[in-house]
Protein backbone atom coordinates (compact mmCIF):
# COMPACT_ATOMS: atom_id res chain seq x y z
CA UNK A 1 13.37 38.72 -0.44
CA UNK A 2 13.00 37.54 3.09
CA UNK A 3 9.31 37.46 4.38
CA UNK A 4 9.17 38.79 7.87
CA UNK A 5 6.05 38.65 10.28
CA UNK A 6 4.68 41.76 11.95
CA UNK A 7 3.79 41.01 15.51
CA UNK A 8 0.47 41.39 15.21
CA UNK A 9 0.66 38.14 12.90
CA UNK A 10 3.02 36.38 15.14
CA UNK A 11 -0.34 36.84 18.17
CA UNK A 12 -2.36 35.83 15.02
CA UNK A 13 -0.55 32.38 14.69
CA UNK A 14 0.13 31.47 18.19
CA UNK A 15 -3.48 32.68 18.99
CA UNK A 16 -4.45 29.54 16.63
CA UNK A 17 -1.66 27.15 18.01
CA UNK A 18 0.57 27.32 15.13
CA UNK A 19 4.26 27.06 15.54
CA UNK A 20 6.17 30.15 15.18
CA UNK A 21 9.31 29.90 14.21
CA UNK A 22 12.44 32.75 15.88
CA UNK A 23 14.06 33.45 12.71
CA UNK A 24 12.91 35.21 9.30
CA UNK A 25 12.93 32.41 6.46
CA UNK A 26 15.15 32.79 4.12
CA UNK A 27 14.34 32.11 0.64
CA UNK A 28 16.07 32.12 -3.02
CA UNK A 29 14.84 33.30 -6.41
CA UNK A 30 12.67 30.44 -6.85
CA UNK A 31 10.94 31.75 -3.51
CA UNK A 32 12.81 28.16 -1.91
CA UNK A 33 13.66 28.09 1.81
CA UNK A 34 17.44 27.96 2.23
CA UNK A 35 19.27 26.23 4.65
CA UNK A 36 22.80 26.18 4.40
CA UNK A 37 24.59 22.95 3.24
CA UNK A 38 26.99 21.40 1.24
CA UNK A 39 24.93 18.73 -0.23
CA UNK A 40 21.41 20.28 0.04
CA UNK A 41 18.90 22.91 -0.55
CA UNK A 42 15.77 23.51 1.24
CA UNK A 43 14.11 22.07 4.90
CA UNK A 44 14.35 19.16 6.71
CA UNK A 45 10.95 17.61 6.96
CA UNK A 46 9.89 18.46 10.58
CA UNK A 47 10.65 22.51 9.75
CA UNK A 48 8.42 21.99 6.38
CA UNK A 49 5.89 21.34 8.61
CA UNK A 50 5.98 24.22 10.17
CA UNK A 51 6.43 26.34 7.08
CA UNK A 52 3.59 24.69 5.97
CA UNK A 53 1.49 26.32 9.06
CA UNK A 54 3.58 29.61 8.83
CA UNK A 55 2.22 29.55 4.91
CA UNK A 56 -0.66 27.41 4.59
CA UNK A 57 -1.21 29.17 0.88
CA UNK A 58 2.07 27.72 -0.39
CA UNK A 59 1.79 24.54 0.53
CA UNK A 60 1.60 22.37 -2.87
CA UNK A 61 0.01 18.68 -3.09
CA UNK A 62 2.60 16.20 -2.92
CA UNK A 63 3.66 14.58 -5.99
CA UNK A 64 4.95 11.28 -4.48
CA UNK A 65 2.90 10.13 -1.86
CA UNK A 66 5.72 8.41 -0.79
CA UNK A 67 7.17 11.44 1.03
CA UNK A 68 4.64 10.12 4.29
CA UNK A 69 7.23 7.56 4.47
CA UNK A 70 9.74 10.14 5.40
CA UNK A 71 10.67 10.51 9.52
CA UNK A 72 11.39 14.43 11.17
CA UNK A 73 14.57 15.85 9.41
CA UNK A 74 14.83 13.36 6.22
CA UNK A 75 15.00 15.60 2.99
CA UNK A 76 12.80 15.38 0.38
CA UNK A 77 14.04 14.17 -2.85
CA UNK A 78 13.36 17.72 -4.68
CA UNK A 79 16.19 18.77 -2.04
CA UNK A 80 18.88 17.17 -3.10
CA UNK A 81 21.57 16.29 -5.90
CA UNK A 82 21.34 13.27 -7.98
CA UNK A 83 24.00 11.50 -6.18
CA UNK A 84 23.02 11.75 -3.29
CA UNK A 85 19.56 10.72 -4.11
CA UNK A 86 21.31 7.58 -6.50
CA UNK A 87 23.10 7.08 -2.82
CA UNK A 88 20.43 6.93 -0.75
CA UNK A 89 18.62 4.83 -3.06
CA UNK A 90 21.56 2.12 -2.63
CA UNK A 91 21.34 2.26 0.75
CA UNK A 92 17.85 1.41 1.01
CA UNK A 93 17.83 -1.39 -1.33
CA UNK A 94 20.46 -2.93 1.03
CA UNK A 95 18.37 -2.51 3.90
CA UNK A 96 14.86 -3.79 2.03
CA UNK A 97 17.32 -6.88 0.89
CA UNK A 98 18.33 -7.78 4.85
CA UNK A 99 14.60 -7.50 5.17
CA UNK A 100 13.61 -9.95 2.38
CA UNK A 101 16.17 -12.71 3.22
CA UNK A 102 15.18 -12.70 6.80
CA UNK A 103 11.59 -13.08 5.07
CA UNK A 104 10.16 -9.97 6.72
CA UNK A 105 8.24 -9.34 3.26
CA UNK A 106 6.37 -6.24 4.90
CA UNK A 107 9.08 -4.75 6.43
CA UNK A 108 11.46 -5.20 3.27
CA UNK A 109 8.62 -3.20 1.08
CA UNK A 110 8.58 -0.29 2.99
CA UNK A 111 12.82 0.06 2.06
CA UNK A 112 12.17 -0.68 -1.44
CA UNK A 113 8.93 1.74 -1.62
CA UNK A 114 11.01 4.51 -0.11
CA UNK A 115 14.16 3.84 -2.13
CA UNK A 116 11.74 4.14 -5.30
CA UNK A 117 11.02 7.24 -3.87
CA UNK A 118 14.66 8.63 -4.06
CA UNK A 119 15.99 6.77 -7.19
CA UNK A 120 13.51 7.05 -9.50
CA UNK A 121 12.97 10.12 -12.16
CA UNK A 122 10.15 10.50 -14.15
CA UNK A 123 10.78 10.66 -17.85
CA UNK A 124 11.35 14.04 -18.96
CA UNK A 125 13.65 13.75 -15.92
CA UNK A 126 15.56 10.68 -17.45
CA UNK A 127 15.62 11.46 -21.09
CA UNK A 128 16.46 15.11 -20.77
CA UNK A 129 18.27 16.02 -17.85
CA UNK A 130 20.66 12.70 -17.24
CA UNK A 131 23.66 12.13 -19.03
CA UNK A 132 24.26 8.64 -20.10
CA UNK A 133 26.37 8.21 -16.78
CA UNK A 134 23.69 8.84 -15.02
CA UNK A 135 21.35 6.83 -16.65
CA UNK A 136 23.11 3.85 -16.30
CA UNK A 137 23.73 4.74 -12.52
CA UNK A 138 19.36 5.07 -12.15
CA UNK A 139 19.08 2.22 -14.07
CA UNK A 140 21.39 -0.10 -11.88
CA UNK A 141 19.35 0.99 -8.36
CA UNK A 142 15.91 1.76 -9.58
CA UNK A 143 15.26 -1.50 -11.57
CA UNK A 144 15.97 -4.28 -8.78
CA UNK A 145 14.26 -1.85 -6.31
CA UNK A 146 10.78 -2.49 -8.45
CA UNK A 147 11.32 -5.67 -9.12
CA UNK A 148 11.93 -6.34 -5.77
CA UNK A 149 8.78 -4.38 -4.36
CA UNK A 150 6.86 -6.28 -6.64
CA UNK A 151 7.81 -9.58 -5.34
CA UNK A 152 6.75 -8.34 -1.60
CA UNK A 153 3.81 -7.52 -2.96
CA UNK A 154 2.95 -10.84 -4.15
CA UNK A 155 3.76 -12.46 -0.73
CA UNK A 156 0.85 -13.82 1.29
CA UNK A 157 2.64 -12.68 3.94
CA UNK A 158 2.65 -9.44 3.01
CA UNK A 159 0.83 -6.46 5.39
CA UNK A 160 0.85 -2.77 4.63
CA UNK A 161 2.50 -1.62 7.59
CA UNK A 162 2.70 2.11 6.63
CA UNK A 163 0.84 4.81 3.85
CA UNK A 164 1.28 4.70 1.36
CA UNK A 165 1.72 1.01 0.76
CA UNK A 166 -1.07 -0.77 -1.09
CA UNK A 167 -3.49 -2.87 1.13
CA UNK A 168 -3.48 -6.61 0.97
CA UNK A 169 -6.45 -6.50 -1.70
CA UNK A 170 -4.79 -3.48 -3.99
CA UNK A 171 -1.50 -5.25 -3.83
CA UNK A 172 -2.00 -6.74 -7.13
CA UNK A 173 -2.04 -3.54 -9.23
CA UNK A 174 0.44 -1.92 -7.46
CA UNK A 175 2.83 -5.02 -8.10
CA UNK A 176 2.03 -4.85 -11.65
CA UNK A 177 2.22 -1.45 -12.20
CA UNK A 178 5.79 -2.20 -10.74
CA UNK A 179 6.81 -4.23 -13.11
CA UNK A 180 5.28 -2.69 -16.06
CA UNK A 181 7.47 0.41 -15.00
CA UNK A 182 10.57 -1.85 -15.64
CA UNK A 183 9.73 -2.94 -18.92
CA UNK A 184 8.64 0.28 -19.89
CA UNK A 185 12.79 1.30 -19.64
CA UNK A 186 13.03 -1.49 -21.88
CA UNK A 187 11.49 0.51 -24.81
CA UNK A 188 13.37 3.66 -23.95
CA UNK A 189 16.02 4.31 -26.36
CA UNK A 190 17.75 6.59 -24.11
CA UNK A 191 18.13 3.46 -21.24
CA UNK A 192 18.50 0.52 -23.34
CA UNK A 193 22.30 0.38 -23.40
CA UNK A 194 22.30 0.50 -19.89
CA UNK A 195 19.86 -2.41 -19.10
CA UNK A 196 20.31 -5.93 -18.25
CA UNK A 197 18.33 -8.71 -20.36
CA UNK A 198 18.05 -10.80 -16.88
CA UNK A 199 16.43 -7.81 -15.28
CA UNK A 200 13.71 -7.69 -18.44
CA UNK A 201 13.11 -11.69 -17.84
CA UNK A 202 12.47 -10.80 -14.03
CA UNK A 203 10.21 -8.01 -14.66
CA UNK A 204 8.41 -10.61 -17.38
CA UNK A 205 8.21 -13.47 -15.23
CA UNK A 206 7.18 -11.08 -11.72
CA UNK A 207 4.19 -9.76 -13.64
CA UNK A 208 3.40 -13.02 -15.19
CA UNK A 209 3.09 -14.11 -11.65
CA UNK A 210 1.26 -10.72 -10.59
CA UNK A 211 -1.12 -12.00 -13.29
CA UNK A 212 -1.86 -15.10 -12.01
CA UNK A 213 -2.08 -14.46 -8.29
CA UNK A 214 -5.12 -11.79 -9.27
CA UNK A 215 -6.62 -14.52 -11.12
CA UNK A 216 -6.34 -16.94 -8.44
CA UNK A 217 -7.98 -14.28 -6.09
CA UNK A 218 -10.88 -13.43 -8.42
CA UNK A 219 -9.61 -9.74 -9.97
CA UNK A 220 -10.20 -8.01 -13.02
CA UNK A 221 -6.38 -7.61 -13.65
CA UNK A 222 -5.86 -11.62 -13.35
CA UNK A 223 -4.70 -12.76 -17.20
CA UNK A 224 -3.98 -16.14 -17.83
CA UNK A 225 -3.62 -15.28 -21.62
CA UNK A 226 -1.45 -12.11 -20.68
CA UNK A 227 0.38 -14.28 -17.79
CA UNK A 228 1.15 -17.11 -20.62
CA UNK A 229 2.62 -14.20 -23.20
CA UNK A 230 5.17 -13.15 -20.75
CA UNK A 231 6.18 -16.34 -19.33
CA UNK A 232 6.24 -17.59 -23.41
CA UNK A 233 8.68 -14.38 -24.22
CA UNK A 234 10.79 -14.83 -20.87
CA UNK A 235 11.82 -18.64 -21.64
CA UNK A 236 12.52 -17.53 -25.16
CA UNK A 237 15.49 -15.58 -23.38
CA UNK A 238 16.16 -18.10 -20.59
CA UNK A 239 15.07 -21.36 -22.24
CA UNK A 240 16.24 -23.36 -19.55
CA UNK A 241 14.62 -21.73 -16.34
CA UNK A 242 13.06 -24.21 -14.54
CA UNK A 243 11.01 -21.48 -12.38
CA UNK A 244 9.29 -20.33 -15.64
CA UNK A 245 8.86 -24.05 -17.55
CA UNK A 246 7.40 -24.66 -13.88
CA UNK A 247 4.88 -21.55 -13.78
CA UNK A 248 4.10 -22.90 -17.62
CA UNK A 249 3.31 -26.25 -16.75
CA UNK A 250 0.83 -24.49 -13.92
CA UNK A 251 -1.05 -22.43 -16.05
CA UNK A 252 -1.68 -25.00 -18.59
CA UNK A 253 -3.32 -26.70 -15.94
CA UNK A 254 -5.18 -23.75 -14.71
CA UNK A 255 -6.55 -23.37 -18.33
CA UNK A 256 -7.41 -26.76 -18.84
CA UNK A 257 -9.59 -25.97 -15.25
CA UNK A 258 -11.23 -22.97 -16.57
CA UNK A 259 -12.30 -24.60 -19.65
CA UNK A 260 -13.96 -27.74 -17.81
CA UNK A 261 -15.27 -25.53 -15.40
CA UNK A 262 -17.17 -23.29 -18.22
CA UNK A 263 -18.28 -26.53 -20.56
CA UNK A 264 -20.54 -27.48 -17.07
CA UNK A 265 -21.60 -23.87 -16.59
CA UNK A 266 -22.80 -23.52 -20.25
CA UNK A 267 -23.96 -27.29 -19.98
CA UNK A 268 -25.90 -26.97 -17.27
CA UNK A 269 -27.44 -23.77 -18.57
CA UNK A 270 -28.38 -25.30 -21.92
CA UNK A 271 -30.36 -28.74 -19.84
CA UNK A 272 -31.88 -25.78 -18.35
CA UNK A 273 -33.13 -24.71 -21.37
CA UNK A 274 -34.00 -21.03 -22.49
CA UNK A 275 -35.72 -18.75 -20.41
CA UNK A 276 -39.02 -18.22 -21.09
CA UNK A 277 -40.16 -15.25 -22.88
CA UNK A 278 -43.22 -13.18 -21.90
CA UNK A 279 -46.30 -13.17 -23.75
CA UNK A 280 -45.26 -16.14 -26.07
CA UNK A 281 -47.19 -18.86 -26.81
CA UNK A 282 -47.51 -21.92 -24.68
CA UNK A 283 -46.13 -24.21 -27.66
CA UNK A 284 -42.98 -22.05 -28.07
CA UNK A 285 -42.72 -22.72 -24.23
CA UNK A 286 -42.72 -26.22 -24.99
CA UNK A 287 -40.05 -26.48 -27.63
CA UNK A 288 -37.64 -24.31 -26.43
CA UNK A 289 -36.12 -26.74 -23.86
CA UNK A 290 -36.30 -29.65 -26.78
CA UNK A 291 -34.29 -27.32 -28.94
CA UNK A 292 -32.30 -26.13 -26.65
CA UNK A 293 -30.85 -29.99 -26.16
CA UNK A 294 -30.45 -30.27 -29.74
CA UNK A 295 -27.88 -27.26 -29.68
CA UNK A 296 -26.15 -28.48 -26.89
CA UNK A 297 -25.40 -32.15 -28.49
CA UNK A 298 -24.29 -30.35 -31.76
């Protein structure tokens, strides 16, 4: 079927300064716009826009937010074969990488974040409608991609210089949620002949740091007993990696702080002594403090 206006509508839409566009739109059994391509299926970007005004009604929520990362005539991912989205993943990755060793953290997130975009499948996606070839192809793009977002993520550097990149406070989750993506492939039984075991120490030992950044700034998601399980399971792999015996060594030393630091909180409350109680008796008043300072010493 191919929707045509009546005039009356075109007056409608250009009377509300909507973009009209010459041509009926032509659209498949799936009630898709067609474009005709050898590679691709639907509209460049800057024509779903005006589709969008055309049909306001049939214009769904995004699912990846990541498509406001895309410039005027970029295809969305829904638009286009797996290789070519495997492809374009590639290429990205090799552009965020430039980025990163030039130590343009910012600038190298916004490659990875989009190449994420394109490479990655959710899991019905993955499990179902891959064949092992595949697979291993996602697998061999998608995993250094999150790995290496979560690393710019962790940078001090690090500035969100487009939507929908996390801001320098949210960082920390997104980072982790990163990296928890990656091991998650680790328990899938349809991707684990197609993973690397350096790529699972790199996922353990980027949220391990994740972990302890947020609990150097202060955040609910900072773990120091979570941070020391996956740097403890990483050197069990890689027992001589000096960046992880390194990160070890640190957080010993940040739990030996944290436990000084609480004894003279707690001490300091219990010289104190207990608060007092309204309505009790001046006596009790008296010997709280006195037994107070006998719990403390024992």
């Amino acid at each position: 079927n191919s929707p045509k206006m009546a005039a009356g509508d075109a007056d409608t839409h250009a009377s509300k300064g909507m973009s009209t566009l010459p041509d009926p739109i032509e659209r498949d059994a799936m009630n898709r716009p067609l474009i005709v391509d050898g590679c691709c299926r639907g509209t460049p970007r800057d024509k779903q826009m005006q589709m969008d005004l055309l049909y306001p009604e049939e214009k769904a929520a995004m699912k990846d937010a990541a498509e406001a990362l895309l410039e005027p005539g970029e295809w969305k991912k829904s638009d286009m074969f797996f290789e070519y989205r495997v492809k374009e993943g590639e290429e990205l990755k090799t552009k965020g990488n430039e980025r990163f060793k030039k130590g343009e953290f910012s600038e190298a997130a916004v490659w990875y974040r989009k190449g994420i975009y394109y490479a990655g499948f959710d899991e019905s996606q993955f499990n179902f409608e891959l064949q092992d070839t595949h697979r291993e192809q996602v697998c061999k793009v998608i995993i250094p991609l999150r790995l290496n977002y979560a690393l710019c993520l962790l940078k001090e550097s690090y500035q969100p210089l487009r939507s929908p990149l996390p801001s320098h406070d949210d960082r920390f989750r997104e980072s982790l949620e990163s990296c928890n993506e990656v091991m998650a492939m680790f328990k899938n039984k349809e991707a684990e002949l197609k993973l690397q075991e350096a790529d699972r120490v790199k996922a353990l030992y980027r949220r391990a740091l994740c972990r302890l950044a947020a609990h150097q700034h202060k955040l609910v998601m900072g773990d120091l007993d979570k941070a020391k399980e996956d740097l403890t399971e990483a050197l069990k792999v890689e027992p001589n990696n000096k960046d992880i015996r390194r990160e070890l060594t640190n957080l010993k030393a940040k739990e030996k702080e944290d436990l000084q630091r609480q004894r003279k909180i707690w001490s300091g409350k219990l010289e104190g002594g207990l608060p007092k109680i309204d309505g009790a008796a001046d006596s009790s008043d008296d010997d709280a403090p006195a037994a107070a300072r006998s719990d403390g010493g024992g």
